[in-house]
Structures are given as structure tokens and as C-alpha cells.
PDB file of N, CA and C in Angstrom:
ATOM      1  N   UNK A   1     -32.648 -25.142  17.830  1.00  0.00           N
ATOM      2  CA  UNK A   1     -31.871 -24.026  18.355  1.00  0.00           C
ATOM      3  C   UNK A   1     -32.611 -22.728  18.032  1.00  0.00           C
ATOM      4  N   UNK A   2     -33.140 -21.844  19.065  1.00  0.00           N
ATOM      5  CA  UNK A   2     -33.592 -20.618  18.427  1.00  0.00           C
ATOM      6  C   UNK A   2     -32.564 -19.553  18.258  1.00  0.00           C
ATOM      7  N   UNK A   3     -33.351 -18.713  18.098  1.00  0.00           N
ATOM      8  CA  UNK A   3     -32.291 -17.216  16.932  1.00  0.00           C
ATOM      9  C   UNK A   3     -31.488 -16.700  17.913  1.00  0.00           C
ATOM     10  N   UNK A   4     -32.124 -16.568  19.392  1.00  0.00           N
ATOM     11  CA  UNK A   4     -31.388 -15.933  20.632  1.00  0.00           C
ATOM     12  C   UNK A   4     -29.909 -17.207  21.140  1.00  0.00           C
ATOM     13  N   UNK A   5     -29.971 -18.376  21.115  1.00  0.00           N
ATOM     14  CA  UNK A   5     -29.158 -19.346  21.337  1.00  0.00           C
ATOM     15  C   UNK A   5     -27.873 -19.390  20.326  1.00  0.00           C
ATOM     16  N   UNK A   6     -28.412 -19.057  19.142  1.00  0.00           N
ATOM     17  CA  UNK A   6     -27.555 -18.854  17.845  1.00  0.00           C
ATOM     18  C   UNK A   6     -26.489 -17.525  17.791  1.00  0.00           C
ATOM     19  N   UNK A   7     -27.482 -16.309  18.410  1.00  0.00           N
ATOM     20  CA  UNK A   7     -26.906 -15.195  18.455  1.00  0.00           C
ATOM     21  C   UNK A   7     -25.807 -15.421  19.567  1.00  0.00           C
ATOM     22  N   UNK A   8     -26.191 -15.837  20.601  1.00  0.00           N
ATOM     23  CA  UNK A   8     -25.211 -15.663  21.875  1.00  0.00           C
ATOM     24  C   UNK A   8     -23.620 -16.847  21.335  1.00  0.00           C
ATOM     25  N   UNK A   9     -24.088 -17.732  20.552  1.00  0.00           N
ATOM     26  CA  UNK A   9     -23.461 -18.544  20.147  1.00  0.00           C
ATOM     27  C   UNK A   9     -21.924 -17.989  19.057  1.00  0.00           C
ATOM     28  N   UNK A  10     -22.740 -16.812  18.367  1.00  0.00           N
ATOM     29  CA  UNK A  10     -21.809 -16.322  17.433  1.00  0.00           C
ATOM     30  C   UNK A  10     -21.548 -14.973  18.156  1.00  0.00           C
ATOM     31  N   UNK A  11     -21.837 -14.531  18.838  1.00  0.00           N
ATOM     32  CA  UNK A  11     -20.959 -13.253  19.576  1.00  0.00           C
ATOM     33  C   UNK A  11     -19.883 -13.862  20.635  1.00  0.00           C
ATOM     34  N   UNK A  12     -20.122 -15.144  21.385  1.00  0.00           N
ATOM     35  CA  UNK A  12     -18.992 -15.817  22.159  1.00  0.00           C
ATOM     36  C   UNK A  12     -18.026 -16.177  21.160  1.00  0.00           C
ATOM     37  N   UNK A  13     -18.474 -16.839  20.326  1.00  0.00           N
ATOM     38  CA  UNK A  13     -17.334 -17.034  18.720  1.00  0.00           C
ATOM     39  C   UNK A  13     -16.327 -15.666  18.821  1.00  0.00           C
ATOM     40  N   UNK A  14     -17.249 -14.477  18.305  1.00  0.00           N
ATOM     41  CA  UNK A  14     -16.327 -13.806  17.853  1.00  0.00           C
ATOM     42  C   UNK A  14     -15.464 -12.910  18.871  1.00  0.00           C
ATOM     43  N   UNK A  15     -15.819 -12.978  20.349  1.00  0.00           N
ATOM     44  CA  UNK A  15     -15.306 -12.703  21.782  1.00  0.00           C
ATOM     45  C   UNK A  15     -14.368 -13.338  22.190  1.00  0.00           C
ATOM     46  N   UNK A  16     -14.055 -14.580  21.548  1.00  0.00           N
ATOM     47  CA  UNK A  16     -12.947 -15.222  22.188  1.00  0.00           C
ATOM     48  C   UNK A  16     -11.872 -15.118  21.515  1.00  0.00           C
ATOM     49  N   UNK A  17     -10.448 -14.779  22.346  1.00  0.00           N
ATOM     50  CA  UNK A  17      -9.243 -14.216  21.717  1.00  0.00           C
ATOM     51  C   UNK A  17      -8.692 -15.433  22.143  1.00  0.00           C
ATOM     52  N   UNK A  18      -8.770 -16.767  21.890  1.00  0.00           N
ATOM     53  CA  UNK A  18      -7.819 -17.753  22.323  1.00  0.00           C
ATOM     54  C   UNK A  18      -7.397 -18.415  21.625  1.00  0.00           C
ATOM     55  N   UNK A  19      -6.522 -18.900  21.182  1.00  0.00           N
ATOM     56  CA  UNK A  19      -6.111 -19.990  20.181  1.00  0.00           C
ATOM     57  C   UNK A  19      -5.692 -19.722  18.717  1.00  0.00           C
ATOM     58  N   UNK A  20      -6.246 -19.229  18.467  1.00  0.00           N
ATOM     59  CA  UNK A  20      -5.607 -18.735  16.838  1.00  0.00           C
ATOM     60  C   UNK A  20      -5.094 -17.491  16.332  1.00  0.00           C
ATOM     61  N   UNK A  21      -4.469 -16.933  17.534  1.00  0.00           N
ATOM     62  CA  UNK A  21      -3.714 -15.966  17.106  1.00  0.00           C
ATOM     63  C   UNK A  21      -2.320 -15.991  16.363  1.00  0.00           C
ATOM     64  N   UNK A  22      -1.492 -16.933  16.281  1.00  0.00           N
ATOM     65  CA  UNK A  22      -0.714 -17.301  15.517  1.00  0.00           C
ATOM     66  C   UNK A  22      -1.022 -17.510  13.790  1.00  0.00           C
ATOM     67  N   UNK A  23      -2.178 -18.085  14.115  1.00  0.00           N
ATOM     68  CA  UNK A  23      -2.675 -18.687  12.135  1.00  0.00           C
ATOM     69  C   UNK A  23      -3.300 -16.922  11.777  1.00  0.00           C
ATOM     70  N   UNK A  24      -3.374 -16.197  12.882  1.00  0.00           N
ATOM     71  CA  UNK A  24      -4.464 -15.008  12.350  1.00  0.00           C
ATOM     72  C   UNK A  24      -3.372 -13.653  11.968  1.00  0.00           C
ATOM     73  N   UNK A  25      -1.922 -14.083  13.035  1.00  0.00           N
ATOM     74  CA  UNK A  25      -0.709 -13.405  12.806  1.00  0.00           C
ATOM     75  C   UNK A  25      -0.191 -13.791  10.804  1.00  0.00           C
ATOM     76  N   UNK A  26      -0.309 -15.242  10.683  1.00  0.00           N
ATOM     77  CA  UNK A  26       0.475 -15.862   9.568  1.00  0.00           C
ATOM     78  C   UNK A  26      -0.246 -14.991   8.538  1.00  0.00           C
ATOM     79  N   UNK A  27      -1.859 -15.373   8.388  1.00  0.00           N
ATOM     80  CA  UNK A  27      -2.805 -15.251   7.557  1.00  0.00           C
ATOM     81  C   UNK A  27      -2.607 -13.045   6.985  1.00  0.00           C
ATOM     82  N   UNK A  28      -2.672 -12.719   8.056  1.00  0.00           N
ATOM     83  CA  UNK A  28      -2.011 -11.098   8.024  1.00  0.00           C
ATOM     84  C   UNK A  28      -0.853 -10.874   7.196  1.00  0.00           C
ATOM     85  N   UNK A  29       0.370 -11.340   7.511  1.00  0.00           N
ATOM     86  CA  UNK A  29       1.275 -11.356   7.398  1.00  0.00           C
ATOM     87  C   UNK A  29       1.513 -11.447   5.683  1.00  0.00           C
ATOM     88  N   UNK A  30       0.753 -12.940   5.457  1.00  0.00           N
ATOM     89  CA  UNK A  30       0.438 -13.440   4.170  1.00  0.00           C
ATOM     90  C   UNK A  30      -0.039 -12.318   3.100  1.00  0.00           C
ATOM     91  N   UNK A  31      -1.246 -11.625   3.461  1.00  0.00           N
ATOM     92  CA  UNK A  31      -1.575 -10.279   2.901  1.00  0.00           C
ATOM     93  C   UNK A  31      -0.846  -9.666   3.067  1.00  0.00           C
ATOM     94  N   UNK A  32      -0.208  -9.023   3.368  1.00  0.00           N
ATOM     95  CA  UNK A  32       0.642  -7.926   3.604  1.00  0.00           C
ATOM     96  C   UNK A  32       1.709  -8.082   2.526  1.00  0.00           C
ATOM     97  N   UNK A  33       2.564  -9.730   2.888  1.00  0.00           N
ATOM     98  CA  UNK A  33       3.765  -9.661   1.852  1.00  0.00           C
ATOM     99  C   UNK A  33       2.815 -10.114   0.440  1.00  0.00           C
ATOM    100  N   UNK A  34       1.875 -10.179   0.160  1.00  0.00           N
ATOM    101  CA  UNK A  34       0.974 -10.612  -1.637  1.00  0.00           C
ATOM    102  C   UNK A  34       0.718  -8.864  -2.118  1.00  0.00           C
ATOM    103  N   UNK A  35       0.309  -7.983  -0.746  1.00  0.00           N
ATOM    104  CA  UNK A  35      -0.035  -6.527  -1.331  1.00  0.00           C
ATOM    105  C   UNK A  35       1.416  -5.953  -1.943  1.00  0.00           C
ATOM    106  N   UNK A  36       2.466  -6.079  -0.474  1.00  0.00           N
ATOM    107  CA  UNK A  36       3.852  -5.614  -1.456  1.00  0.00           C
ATOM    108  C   UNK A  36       4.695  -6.133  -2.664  1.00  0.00           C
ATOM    109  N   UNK A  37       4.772  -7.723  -2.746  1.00  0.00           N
ATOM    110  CA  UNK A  37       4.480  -8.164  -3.936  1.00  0.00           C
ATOM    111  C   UNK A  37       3.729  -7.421  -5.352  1.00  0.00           C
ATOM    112  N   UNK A  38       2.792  -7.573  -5.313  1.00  0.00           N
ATOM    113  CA  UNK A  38       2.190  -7.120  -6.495  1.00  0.00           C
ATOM    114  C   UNK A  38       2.037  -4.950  -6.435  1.00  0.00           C
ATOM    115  N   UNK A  39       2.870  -4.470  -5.287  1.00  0.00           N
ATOM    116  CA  UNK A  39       3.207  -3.136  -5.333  1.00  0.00           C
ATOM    117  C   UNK A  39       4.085  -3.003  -6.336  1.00  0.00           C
ATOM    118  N   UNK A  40       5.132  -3.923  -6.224  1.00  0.00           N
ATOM    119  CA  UNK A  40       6.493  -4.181  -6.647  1.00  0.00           C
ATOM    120  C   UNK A  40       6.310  -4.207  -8.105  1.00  0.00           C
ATOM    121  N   UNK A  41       5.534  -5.524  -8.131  1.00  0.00           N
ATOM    122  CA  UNK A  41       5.424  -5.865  -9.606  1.00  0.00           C
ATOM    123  C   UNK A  41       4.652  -4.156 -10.414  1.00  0.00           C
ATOM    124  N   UNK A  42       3.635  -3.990  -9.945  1.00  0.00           N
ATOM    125  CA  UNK A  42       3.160  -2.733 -10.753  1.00  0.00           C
ATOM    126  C   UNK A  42       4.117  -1.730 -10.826  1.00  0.00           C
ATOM    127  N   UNK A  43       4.891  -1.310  -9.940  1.00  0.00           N
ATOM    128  CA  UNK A  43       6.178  -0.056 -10.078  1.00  0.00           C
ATOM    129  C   UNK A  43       6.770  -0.848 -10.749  1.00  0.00           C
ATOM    130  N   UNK A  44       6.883  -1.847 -11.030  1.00  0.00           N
ATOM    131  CA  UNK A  44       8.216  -2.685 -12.047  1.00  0.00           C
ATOM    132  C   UNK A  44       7.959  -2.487 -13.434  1.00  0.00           C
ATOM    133  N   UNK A  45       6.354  -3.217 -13.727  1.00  0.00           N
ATOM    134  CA  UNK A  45       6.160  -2.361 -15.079  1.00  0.00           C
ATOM    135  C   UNK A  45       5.901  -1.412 -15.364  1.00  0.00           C
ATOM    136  N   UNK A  46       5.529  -0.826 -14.561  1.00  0.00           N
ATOM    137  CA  UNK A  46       5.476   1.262 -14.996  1.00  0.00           C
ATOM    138  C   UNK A  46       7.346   2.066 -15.038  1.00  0.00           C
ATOM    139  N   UNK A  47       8.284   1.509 -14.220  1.00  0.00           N
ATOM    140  CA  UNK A  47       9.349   1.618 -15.177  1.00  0.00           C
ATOM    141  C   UNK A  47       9.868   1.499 -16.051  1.00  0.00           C
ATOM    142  N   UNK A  48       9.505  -0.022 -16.638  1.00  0.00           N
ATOM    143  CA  UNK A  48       9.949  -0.698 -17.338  1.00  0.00           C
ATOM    144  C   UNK A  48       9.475   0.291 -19.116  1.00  0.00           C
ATOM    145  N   UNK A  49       7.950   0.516 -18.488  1.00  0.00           N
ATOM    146  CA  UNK A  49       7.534   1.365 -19.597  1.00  0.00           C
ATOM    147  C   UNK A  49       8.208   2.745 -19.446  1.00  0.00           C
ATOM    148  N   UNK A  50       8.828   3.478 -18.539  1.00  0.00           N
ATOM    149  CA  UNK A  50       9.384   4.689 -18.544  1.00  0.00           C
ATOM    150  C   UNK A  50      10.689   4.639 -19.519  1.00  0.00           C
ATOM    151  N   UNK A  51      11.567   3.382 -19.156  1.00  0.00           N
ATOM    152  CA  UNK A  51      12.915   2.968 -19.790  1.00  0.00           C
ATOM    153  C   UNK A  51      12.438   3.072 -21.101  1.00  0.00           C
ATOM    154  N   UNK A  52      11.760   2.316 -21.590  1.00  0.00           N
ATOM    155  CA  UNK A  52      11.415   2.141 -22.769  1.00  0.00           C
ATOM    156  C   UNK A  52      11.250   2.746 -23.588  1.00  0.00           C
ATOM    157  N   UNK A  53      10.391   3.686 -23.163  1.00  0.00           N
ATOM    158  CA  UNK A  53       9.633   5.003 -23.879  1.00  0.00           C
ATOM    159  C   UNK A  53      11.203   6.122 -24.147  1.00  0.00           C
ATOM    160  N   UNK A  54      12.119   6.477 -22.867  1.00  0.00           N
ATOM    161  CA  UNK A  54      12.972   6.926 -23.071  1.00  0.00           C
ATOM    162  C   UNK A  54      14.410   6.191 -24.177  1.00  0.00           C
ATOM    163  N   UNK A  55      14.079   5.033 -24.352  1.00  0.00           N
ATOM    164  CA  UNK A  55      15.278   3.951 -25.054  1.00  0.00           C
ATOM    165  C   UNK A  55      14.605   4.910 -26.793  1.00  0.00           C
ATOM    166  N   UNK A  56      13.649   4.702 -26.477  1.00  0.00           N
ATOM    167  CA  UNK A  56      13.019   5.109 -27.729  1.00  0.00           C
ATOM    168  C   UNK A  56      13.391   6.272 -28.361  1.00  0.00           C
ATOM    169  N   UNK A  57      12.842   7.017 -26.958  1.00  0.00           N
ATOM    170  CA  UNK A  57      12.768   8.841 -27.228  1.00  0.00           C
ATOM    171  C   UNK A  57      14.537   9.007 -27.670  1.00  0.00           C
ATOM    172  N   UNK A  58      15.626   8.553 -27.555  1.00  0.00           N
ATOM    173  CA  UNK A  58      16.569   8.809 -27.373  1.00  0.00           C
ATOM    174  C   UNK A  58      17.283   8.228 -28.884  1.00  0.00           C
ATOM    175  N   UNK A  59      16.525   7.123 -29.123  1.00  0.00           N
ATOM    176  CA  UNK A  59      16.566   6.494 -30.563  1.00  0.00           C
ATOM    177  C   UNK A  59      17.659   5.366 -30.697  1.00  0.00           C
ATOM    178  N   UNK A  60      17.660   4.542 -29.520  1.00  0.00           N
ATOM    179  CA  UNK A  60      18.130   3.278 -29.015  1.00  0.00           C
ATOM    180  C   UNK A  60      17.417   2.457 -30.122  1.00  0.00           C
TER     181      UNK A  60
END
């Protein structure tokens, strides 16, 4: 196979919009709810340390 057969080979690859738009919808989707997930979790412990610090400051 030469380099020109290979090339045309992987630009038709990445040209074709058929078939896996569903797994490419899921796979998105997947990131999206793992980024807000772990948004969550980090604002969770940066309150958690705000409460705290104030349980303290207050002499809880």
C-alpha cells in the first residue's frame, strides 16, 4: 500500500458521517456527565472545608 493510498484511505475514514453517530452522541454525553460529576465533587469539598473552617471559627 503506498503513502498516497493510505492517505486517501484515512481522510475517507474521517469524511464519513455514517454509522456511529449514536456511540459518538453516548461517548460525549459520557464526558460531559464525568466533567459535572467531578465539578460537583470539587465544589463539595471546597464547602465542606468552608463549613468547617466556620464550625471552628465559631468554636463548635
Amino acid at each position: 500500500m503506498t503513502i498516497q493510498a493510505i492517505k486517501t484511505s484515512v481522510l475517507k475514514f474521517i469524511e464519513d458521517e455514517d454509522g456511529l453517530t449514536t456511540v459518538e452522541y453516548a461517548v460525549a454525553g459520557a464526558l460531559v456527565a464525568a466533567a459535572v460529576v467531578a465539578a460537583f465533587r470539587a465544589l463539595g469539598l471546597q464547602v465542606g472545608v468552608v463549613i468547617n473552617g466556620l464550625t471552628t471559627a465559631i468554636g463548635g
